[in-house]
C-alpha atoms as a PDB file:
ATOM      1  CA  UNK A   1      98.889 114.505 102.801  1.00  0.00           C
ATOM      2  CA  UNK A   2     101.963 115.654 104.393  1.00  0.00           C
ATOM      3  CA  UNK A   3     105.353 113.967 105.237  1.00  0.00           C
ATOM      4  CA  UNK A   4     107.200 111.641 103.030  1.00  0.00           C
ATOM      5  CA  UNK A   5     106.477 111.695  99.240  1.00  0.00           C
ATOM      6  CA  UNK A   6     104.122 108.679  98.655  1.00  0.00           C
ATOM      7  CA  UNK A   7     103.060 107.342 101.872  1.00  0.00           C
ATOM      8  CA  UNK A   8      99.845 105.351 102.597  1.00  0.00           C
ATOM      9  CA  UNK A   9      99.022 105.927  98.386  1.00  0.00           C
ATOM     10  CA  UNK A  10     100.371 102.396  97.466  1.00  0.00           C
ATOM     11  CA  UNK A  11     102.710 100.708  99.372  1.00  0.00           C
ATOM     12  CA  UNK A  12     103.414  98.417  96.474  1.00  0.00           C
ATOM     13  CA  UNK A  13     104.849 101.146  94.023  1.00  0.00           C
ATOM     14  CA  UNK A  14     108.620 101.237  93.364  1.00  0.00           C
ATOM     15  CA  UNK A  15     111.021 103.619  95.324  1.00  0.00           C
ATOM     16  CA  UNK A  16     112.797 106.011  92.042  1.00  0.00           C
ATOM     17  CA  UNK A  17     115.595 108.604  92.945  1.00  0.00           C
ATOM     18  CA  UNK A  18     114.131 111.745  93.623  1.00  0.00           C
ATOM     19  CA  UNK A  19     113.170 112.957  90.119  1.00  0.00           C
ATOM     20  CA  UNK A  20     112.870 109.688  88.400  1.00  0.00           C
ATOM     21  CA  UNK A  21     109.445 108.017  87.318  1.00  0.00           C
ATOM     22  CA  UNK A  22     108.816 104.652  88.072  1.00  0.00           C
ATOM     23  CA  UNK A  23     107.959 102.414  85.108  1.00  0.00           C
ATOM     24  CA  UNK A  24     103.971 102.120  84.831  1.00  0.00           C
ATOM     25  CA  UNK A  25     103.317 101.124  80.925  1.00  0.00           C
ATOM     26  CA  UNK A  26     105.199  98.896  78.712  1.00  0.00           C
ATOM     27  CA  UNK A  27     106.934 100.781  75.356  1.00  0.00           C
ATOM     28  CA  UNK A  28     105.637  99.040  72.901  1.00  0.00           C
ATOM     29  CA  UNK A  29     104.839 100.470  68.617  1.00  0.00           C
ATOM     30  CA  UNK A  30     100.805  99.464  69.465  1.00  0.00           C
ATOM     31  CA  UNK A  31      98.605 101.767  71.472  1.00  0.00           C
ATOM     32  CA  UNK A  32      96.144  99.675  73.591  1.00  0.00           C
ATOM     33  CA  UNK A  33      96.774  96.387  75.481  1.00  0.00           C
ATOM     34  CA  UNK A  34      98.678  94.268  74.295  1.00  0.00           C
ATOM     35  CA  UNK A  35      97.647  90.413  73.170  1.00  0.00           C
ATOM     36  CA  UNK A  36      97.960  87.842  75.897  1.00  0.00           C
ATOM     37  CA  UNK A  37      98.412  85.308  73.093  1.00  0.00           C
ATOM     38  CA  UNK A  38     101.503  86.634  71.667  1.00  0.00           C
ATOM     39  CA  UNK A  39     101.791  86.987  67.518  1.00  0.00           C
ATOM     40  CA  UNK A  40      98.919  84.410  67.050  1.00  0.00           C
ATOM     41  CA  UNK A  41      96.112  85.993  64.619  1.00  0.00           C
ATOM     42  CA  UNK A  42      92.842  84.875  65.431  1.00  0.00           C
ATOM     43  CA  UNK A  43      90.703  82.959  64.014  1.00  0.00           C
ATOM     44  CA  UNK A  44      92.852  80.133  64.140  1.00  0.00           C
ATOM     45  CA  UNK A  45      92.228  76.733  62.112  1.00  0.00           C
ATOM     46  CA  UNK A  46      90.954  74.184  64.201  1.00  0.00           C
ATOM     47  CA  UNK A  47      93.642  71.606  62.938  1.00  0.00           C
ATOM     48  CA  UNK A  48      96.154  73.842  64.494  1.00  0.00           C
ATOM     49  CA  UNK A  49      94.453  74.045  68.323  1.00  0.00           C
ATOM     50  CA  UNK A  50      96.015  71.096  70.216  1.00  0.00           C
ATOM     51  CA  UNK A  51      93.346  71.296  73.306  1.00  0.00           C
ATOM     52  CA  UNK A  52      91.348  68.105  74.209  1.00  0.00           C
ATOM     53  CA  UNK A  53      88.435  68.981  76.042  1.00  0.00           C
ATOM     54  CA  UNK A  54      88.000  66.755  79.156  1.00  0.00           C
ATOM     55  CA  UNK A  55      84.539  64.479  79.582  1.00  0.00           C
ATOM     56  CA  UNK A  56      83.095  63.598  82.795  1.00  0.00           C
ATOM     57  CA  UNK A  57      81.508  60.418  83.372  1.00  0.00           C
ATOM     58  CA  UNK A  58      78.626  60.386  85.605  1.00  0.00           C
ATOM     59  CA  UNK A  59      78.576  57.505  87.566  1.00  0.00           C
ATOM     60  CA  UNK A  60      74.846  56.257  87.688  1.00  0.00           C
END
């Protein structure tokens, strides 16, 4: 690949100061990802859960 550093690789990856690093991983005091649900420990007590699953009614 020649010419300008990072061309044609991923257009969508930051531009850094020549001898910077772009950001790629969040600093965080876990290793692995991280939970999508925030501090919530699962299982959690069904009185807790405030989701109403819908019903369809089939019109016949």
């Amino acid at each position: 690949m020649a010419g300008k550093r990072g061309v044609g690789i991923d257009p969508t990856w930051p531009q850094v100061p020549q001898g910077e690093h772009a950001l790629s991983e969040f600093t965080t005091d876990r290793v692995g990802a991280l939970s999508p649900f925030g501090e919530i420990e699962f299982p959690v007590d069904p009185s807790e859960i405030t989701y109403i699953h819908p019903t369809t009614v089939i019109n016949r």
